[in-house]
N, C-alpha and C. Protein backbone atom coordinates (compact mmCIF):
# COMPACT_ATOMS: atom_id res chain seq x y z
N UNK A 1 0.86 -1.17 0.00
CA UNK A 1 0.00 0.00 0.00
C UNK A 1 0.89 1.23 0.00
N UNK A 2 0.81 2.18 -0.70
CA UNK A 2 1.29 3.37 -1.11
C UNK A 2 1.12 4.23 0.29
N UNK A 3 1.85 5.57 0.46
CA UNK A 3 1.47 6.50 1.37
C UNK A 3 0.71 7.87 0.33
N UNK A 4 -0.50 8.25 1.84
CA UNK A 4 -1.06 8.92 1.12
C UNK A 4 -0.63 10.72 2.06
N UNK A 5 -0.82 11.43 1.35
CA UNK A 5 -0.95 13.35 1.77
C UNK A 5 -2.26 13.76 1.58
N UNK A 6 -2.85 14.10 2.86
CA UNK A 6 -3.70 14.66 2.88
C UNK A 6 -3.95 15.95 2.34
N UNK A 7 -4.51 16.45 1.46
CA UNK A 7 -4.47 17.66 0.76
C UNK A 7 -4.65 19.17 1.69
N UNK A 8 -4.72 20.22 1.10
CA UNK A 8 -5.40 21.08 1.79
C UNK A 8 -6.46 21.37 1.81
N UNK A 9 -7.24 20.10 2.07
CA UNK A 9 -8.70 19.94 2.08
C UNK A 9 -9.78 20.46 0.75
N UNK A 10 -9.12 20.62 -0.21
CA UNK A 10 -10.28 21.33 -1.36
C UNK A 10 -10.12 19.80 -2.03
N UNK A 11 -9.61 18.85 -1.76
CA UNK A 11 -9.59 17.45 -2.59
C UNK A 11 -9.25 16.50 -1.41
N UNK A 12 -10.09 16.56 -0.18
CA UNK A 12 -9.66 16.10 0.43
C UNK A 12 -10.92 14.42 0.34
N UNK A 13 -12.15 14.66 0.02
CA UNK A 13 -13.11 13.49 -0.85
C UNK A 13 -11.86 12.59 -1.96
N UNK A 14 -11.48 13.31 -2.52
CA UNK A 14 -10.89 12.37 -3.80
C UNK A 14 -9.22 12.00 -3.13
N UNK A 15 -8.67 12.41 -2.11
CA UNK A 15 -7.94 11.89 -1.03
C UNK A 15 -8.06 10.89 -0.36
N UNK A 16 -9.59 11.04 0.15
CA UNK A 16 -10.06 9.54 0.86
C UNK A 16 -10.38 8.41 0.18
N UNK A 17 -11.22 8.62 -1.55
CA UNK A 17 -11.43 7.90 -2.24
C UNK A 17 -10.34 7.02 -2.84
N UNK A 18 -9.27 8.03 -2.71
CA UNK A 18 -8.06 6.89 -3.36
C UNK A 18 -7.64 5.90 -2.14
N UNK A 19 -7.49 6.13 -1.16
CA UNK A 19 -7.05 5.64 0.31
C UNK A 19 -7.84 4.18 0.37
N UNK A 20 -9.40 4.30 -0.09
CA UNK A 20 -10.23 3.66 -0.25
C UNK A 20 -10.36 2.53 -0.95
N UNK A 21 -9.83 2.88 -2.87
CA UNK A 21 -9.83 1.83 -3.33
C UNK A 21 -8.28 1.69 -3.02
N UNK A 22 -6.91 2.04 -2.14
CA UNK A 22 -6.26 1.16 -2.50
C UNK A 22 -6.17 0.24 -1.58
N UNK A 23 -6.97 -0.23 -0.98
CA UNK A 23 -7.37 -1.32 -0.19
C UNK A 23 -7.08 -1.44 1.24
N UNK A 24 -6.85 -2.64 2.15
CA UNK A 24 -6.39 -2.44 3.49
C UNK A 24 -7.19 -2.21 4.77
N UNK A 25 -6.35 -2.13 6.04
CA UNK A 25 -7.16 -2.23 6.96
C UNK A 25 -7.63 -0.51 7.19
N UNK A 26 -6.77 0.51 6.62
CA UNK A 26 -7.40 2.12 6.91
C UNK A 26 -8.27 2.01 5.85
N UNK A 27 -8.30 1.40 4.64
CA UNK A 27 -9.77 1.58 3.97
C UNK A 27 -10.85 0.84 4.27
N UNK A 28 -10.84 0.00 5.05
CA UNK A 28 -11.85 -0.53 5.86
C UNK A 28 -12.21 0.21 6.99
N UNK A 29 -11.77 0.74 7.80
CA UNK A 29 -11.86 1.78 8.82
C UNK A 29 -12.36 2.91 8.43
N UNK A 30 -11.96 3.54 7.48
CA UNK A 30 -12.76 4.56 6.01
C UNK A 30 -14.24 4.19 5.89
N UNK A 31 -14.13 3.49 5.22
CA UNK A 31 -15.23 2.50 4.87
C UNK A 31 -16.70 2.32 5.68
N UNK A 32 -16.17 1.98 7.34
CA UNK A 32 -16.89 1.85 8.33
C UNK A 32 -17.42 2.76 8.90
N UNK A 33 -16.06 3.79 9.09
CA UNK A 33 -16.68 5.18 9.20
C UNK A 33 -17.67 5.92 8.71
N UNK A 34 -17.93 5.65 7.50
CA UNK A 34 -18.28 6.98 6.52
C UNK A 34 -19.50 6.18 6.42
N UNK A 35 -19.80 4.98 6.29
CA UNK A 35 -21.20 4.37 6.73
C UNK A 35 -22.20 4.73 8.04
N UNK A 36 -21.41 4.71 9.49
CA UNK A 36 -22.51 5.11 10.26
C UNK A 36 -22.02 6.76 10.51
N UNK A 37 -21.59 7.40 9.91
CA UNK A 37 -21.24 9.25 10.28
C UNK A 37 -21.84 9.82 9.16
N UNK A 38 -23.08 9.83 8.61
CA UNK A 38 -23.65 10.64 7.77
C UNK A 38 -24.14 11.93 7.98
N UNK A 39 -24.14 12.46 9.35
CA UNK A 39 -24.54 13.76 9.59
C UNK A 39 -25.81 13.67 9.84
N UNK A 40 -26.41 14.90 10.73
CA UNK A 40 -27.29 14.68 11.24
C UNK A 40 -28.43 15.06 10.28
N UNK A 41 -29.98 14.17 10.33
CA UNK A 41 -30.88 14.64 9.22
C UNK A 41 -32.04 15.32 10.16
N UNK A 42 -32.24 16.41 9.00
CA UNK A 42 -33.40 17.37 9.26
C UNK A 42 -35.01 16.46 8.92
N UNK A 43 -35.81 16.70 9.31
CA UNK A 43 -36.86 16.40 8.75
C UNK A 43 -38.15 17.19 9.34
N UNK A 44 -38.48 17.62 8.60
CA UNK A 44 -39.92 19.13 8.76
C UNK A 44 -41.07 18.76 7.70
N UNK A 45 -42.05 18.73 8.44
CA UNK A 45 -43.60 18.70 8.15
C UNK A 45 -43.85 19.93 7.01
N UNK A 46 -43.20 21.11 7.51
CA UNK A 46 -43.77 22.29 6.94
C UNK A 46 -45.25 23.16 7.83
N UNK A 47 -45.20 23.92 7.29
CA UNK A 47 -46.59 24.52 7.99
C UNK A 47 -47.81 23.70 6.81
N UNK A 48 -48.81 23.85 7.36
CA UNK A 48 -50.09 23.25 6.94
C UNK A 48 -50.01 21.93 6.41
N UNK A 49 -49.80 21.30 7.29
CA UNK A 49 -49.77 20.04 7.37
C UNK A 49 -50.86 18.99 8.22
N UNK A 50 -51.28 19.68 8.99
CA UNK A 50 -52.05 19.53 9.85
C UNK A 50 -52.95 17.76 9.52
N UNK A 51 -53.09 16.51 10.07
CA UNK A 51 -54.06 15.64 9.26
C UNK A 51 -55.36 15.80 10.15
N UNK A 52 -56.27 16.89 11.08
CA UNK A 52 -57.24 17.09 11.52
C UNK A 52 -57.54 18.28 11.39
N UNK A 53 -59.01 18.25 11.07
CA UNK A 53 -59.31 19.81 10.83
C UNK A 53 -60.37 20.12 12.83
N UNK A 54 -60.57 19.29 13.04
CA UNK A 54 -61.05 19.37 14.72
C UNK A 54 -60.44 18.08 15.85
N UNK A 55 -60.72 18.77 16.75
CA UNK A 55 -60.94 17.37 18.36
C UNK A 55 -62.37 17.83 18.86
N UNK A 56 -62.64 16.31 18.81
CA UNK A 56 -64.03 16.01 19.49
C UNK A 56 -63.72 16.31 20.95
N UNK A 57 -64.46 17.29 21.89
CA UNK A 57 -64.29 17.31 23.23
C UNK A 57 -65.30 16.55 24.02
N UNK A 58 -64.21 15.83 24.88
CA UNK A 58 -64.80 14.50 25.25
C UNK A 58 -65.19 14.99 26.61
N UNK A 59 -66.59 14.85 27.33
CA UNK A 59 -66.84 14.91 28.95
C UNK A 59 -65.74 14.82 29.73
N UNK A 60 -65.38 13.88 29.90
CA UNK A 60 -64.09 13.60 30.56
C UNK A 60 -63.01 13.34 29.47
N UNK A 61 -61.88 13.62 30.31
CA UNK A 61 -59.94 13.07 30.14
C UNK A 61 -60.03 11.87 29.65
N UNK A 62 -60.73 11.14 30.27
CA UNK A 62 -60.78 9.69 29.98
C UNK A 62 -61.53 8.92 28.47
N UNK A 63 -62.20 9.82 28.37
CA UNK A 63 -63.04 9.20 27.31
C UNK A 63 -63.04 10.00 26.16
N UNK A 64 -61.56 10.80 26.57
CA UNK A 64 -61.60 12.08 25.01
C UNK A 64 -60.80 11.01 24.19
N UNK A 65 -60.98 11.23 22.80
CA UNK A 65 -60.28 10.51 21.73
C UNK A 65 -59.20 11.32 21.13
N UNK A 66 -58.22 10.23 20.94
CA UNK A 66 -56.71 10.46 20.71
C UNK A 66 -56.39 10.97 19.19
N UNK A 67 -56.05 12.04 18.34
CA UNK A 67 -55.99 12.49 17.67
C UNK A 67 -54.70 12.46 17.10
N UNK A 68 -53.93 11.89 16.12
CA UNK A 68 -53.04 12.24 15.45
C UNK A 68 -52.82 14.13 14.56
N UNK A 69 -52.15 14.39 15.37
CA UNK A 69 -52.58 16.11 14.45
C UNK A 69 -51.06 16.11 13.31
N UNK A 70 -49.80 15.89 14.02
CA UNK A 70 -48.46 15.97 12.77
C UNK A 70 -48.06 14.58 12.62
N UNK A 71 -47.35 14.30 11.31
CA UNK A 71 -46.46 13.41 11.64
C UNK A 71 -45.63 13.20 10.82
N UNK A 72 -44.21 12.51 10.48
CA UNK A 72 -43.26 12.42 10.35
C UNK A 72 -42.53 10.85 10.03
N UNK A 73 -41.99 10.93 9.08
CA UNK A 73 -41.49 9.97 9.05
C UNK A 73 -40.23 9.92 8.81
N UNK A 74 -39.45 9.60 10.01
CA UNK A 74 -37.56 9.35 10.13
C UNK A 74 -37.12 8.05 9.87
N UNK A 75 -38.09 7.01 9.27
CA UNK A 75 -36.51 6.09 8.98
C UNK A 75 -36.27 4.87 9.98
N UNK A 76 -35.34 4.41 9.76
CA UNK A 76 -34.85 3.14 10.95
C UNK A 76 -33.82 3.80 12.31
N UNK A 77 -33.97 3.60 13.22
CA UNK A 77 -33.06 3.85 14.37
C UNK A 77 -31.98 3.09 14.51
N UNK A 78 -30.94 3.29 14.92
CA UNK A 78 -29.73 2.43 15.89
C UNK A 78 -29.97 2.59 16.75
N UNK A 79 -29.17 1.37 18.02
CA UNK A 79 -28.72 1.93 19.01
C UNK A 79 -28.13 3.19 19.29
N UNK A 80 -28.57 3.99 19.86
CA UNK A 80 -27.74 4.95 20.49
C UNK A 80 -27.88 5.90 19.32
N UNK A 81 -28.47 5.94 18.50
CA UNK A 81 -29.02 7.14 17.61
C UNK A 81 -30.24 8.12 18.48
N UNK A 82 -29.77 9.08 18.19
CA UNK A 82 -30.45 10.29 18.92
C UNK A 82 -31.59 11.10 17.73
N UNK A 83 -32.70 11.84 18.69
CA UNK A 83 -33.43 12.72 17.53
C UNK A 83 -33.72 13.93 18.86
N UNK A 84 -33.66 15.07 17.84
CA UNK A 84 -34.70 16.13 19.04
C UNK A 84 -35.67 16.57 18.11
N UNK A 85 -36.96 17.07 19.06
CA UNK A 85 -38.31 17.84 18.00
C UNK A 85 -38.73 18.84 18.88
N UNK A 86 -39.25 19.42 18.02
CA UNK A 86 -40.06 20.37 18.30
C UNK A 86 -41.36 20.65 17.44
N UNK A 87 -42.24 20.69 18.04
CA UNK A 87 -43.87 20.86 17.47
C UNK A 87 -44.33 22.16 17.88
N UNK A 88 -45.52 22.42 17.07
CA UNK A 88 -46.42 23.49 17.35
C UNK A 88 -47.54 23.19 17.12
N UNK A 89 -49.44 23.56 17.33
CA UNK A 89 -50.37 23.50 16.44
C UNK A 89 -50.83 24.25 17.33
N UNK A 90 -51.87 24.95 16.48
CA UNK A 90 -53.15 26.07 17.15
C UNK A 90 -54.46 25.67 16.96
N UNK A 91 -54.69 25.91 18.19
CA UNK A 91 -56.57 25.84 18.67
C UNK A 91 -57.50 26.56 18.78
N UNK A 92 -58.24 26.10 18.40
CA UNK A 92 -59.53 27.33 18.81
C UNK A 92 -60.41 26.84 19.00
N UNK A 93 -61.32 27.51 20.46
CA UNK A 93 -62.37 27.54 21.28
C UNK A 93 -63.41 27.86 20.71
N UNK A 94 -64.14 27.83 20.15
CA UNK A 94 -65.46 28.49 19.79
C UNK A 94 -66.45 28.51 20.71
N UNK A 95 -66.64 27.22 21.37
CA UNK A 95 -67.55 27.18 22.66
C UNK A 95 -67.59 28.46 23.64
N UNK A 96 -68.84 28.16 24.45
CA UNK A 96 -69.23 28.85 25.15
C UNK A 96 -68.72 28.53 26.77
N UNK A 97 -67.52 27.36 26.53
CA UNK A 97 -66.73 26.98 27.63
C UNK A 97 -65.85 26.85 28.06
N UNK A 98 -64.90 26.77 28.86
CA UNK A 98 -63.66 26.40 28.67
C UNK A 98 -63.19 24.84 28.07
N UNK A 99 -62.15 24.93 27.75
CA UNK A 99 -62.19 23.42 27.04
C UNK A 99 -60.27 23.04 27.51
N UNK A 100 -60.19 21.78 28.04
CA UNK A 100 -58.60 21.28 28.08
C UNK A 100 -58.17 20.59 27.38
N UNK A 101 -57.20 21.13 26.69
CA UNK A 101 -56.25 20.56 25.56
C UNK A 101 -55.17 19.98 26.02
N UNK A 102 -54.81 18.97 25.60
CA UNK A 102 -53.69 18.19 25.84
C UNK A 102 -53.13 17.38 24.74
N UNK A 103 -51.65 16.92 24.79
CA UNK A 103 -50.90 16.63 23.88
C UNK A 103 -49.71 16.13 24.19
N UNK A 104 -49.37 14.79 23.54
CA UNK A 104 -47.82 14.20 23.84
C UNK A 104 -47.18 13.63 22.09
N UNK A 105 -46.00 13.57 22.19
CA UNK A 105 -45.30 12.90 21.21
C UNK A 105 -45.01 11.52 21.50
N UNK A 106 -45.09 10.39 20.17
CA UNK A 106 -44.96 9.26 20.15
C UNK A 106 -44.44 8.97 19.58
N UNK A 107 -43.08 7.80 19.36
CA UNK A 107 -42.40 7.41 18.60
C UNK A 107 -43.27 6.08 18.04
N UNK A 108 -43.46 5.94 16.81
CA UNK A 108 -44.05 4.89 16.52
C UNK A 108 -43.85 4.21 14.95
N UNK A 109 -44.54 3.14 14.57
CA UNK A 109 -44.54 2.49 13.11
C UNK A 109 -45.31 2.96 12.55
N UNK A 110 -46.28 4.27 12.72
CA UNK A 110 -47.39 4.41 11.85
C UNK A 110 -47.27 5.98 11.98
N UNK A 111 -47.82 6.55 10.66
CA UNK A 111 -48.65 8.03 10.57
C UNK A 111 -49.72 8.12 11.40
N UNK A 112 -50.70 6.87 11.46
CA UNK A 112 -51.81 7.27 12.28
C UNK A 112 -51.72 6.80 13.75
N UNK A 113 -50.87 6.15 14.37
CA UNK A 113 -50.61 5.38 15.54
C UNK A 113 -50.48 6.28 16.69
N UNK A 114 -51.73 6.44 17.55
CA UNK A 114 -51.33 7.11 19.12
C UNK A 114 -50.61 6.36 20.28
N UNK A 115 -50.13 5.16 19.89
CA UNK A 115 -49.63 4.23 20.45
C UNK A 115 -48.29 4.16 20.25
N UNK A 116 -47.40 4.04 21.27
CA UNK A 116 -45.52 3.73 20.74
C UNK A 116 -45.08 4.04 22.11
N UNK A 117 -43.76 5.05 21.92
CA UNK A 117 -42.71 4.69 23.12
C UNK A 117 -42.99 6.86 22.78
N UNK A 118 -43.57 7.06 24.39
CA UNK A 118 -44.00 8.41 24.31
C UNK A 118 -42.30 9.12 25.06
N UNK A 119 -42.29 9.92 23.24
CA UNK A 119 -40.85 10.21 23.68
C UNK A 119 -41.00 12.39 24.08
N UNK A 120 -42.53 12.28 24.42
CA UNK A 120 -42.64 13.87 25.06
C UNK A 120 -44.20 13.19 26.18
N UNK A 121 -43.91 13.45 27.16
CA UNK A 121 -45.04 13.18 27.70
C UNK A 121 -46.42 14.07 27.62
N UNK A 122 -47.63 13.36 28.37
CA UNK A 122 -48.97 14.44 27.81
C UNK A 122 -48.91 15.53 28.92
N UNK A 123 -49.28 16.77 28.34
CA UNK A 123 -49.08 17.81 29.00
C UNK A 123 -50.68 18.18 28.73
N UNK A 124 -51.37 19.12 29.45
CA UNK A 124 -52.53 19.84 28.99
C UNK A 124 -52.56 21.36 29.52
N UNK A 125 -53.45 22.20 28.53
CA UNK A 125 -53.71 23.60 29.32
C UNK A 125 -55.06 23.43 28.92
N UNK A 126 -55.81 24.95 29.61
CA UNK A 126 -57.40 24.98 29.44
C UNK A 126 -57.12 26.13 28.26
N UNK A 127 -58.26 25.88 27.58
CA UNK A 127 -58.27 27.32 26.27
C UNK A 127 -59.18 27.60 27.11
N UNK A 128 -59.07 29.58 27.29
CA UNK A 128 -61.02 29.88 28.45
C UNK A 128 -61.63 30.47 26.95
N UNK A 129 -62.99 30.94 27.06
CA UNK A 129 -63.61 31.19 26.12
C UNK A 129 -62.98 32.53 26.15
N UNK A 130 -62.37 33.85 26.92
CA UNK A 130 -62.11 34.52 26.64
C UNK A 130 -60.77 34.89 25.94
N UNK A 131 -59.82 33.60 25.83
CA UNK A 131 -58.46 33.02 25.39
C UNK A 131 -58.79 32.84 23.84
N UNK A 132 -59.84 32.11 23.78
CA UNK A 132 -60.01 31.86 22.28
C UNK A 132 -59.62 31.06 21.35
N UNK A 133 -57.98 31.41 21.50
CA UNK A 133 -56.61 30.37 20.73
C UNK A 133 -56.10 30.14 21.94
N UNK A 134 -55.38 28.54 21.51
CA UNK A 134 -54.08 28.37 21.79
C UNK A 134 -53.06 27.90 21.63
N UNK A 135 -52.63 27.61 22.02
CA UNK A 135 -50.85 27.16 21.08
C UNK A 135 -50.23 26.01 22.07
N UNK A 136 -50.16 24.89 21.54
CA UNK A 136 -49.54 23.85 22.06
C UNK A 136 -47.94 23.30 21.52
N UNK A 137 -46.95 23.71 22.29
CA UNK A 137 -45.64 23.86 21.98
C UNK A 137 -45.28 22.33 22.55
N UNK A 138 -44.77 21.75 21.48
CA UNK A 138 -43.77 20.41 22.62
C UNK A 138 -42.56 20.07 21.69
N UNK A 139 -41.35 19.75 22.64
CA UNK A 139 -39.95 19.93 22.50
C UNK A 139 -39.29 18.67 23.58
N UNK A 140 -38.21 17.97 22.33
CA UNK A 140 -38.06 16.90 23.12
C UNK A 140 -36.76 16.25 22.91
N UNK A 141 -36.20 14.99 23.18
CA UNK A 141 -35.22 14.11 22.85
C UNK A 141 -35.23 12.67 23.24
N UNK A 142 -34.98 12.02 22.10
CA UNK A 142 -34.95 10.91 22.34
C UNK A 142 -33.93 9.54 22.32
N UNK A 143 -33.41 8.97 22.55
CA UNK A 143 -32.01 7.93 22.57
C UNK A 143 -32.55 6.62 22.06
N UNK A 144 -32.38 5.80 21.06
CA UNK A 144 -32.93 4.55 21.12
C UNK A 144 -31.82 3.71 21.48
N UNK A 145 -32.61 2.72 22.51
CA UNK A 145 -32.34 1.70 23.35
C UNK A 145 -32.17 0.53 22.56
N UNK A 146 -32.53 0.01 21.28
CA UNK A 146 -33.16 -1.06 20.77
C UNK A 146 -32.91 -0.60 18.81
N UNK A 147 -32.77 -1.54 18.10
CA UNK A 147 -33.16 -1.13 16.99
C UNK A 147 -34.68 -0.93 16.63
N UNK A 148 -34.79 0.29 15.94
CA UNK A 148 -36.30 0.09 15.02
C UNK A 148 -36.10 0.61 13.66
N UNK A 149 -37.21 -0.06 13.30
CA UNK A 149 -37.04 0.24 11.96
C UNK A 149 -38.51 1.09 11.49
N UNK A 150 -38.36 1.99 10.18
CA UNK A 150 -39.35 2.39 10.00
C UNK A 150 -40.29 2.81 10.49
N UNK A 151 -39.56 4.38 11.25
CA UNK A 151 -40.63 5.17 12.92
C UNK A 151 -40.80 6.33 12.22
N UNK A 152 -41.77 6.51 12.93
CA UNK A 152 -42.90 7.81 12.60
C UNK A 152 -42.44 8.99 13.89
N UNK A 153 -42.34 10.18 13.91
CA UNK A 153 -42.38 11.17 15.04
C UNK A 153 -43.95 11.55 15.19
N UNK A 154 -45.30 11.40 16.18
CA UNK A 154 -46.14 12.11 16.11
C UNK A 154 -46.65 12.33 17.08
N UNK A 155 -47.57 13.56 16.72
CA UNK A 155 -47.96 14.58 17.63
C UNK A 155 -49.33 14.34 18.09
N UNK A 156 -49.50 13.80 19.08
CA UNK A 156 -51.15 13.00 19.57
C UNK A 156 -51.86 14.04 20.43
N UNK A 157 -53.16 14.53 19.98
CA UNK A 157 -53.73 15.52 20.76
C UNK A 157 -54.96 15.13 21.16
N UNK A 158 -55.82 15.34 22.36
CA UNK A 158 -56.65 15.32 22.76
C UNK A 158 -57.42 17.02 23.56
N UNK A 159 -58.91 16.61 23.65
CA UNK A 159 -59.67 17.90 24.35
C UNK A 159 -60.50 17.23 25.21
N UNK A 160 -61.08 17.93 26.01
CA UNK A 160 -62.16 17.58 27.05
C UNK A 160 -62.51 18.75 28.14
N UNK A 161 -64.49 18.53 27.93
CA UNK A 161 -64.62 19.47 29.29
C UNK A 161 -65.93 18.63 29.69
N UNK A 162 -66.16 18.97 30.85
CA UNK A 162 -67.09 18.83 32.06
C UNK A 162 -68.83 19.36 31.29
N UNK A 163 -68.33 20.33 30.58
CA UNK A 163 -69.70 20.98 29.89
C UNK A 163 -69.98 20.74 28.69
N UNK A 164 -68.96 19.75 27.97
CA UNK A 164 -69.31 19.18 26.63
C UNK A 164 -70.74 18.22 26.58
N UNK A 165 -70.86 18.11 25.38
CA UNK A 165 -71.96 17.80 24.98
C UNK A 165 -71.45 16.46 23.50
N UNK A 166 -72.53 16.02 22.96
CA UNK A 166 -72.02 15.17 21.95
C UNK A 166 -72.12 15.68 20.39
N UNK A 167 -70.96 16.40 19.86
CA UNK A 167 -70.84 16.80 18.62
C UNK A 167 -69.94 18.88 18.68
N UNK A 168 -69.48 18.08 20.04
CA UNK A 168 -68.71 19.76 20.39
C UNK A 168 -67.09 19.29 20.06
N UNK A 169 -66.66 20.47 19.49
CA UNK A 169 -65.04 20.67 18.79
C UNK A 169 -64.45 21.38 19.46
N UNK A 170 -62.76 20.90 19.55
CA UNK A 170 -62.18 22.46 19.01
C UNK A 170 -61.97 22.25 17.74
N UNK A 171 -61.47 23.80 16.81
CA UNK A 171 -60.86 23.91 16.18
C UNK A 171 -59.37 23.83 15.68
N UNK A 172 -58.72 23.27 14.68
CA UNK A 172 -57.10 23.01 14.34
C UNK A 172 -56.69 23.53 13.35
N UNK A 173 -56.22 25.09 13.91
CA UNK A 173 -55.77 25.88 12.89
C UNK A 173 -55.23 25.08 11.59
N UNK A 174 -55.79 25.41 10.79
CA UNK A 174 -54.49 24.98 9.46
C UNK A 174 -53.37 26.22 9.26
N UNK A 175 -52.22 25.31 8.87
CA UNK A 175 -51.57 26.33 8.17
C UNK A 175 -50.47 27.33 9.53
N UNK A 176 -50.93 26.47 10.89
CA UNK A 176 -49.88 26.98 11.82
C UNK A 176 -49.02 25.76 12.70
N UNK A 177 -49.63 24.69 12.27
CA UNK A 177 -48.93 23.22 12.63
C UNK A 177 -47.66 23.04 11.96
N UNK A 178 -46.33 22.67 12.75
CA UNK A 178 -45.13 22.31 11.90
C UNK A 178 -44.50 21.08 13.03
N UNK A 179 -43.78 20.42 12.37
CA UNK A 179 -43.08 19.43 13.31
C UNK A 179 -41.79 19.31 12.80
N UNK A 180 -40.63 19.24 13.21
CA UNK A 180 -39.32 19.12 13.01
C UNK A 180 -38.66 17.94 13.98
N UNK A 181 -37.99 17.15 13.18
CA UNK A 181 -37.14 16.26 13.95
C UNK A 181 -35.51 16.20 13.39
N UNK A 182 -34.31 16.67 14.33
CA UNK A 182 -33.04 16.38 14.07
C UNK A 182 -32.76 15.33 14.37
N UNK A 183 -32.17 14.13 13.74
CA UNK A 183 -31.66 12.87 14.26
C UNK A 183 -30.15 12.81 13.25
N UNK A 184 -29.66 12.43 14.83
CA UNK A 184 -28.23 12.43 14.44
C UNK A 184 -27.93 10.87 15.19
């Protein structure tokens, strides 16, 4: 095997490429490297993305139904592969009540799945009728323990009040929902 000079980096790709094919245990080490170090990937919903245009507000916490509002699709995990997110979506009250909104992130196999490994837990606030909107922010990180393959990032929302009735909403802004996931 030949010796190689590292350039002054403006050819430093076609430096490694030769290193590469001329065989050996540093082009295997090359090789290995440059397979799991791809840099970290972006992945964004965009605004209006939204897949609900309402939440049914359920009497109770308990019996409100689980809503997929963003979601995302990142791909297979490693061990020890990392992601962070951050979400947004907006609500609106129309009722004549207060209404509690709540919302967690799920790592999962599906776009539509409220089910997985909740990698933001459920948080809730009340929208009052004099509030109107509101804005549900969640921000997070996650480590996988395990391989998976083919996971979804999503954003599971629920509503509920005490003074609901059967065929009462909120509203889901379009067009102010975004979801972002870095995984590195």
């Amino acid at each position: 095997m030949g010796s190689f000079v590292i350039s002054d980096g403006a050819s430093l790709e076609a430096d490694i490429a030769a290193m590469v094919a001329a065989g050996g245990p540093l082009s295997d080490a090359i090789t290995a490297t440059t397979a799991r170090s791809t840099g970290p990937s972006l992945y964004e919903t965009g605004s209006g993305t939204e897949k609900a245009a309402s939440l049914p507000v359920a009497t109770s916490t308990g019996a409100s139904v689980k809503t997929v509002l963003l979601s995302i699709p990142i791909g297979d995990l490693t061990v020890g592969q990392r992601f962070t997110f951050a979400s947004e979506h907006e609500l609106t009250n129309d009722l004549a009540f207060n209404v509690m909104v709540g919302a967690w992130v799920t790592l999962t196999n599906s776009p539509t799945s409220t089910a997985g490994i909740k990698v933001a837990e459920a948080t809730a606030t009340n929208i009052t009728v004099n509030m109107h909107h509101g804005t549900v922010v969640k921000v997070g990180s996650y480590k996988a323990t395990e391989p998976l393959s083919a996971r979804y990032v999503n954003v599971v929302a629920y509503s509920a009040s005490t003074a609901a009735t059967a065929g009462d909403t909120v509203k889901v802004e379009q067009g102010y929902g975004r979801l972002s996931v870095v995984k590195f």
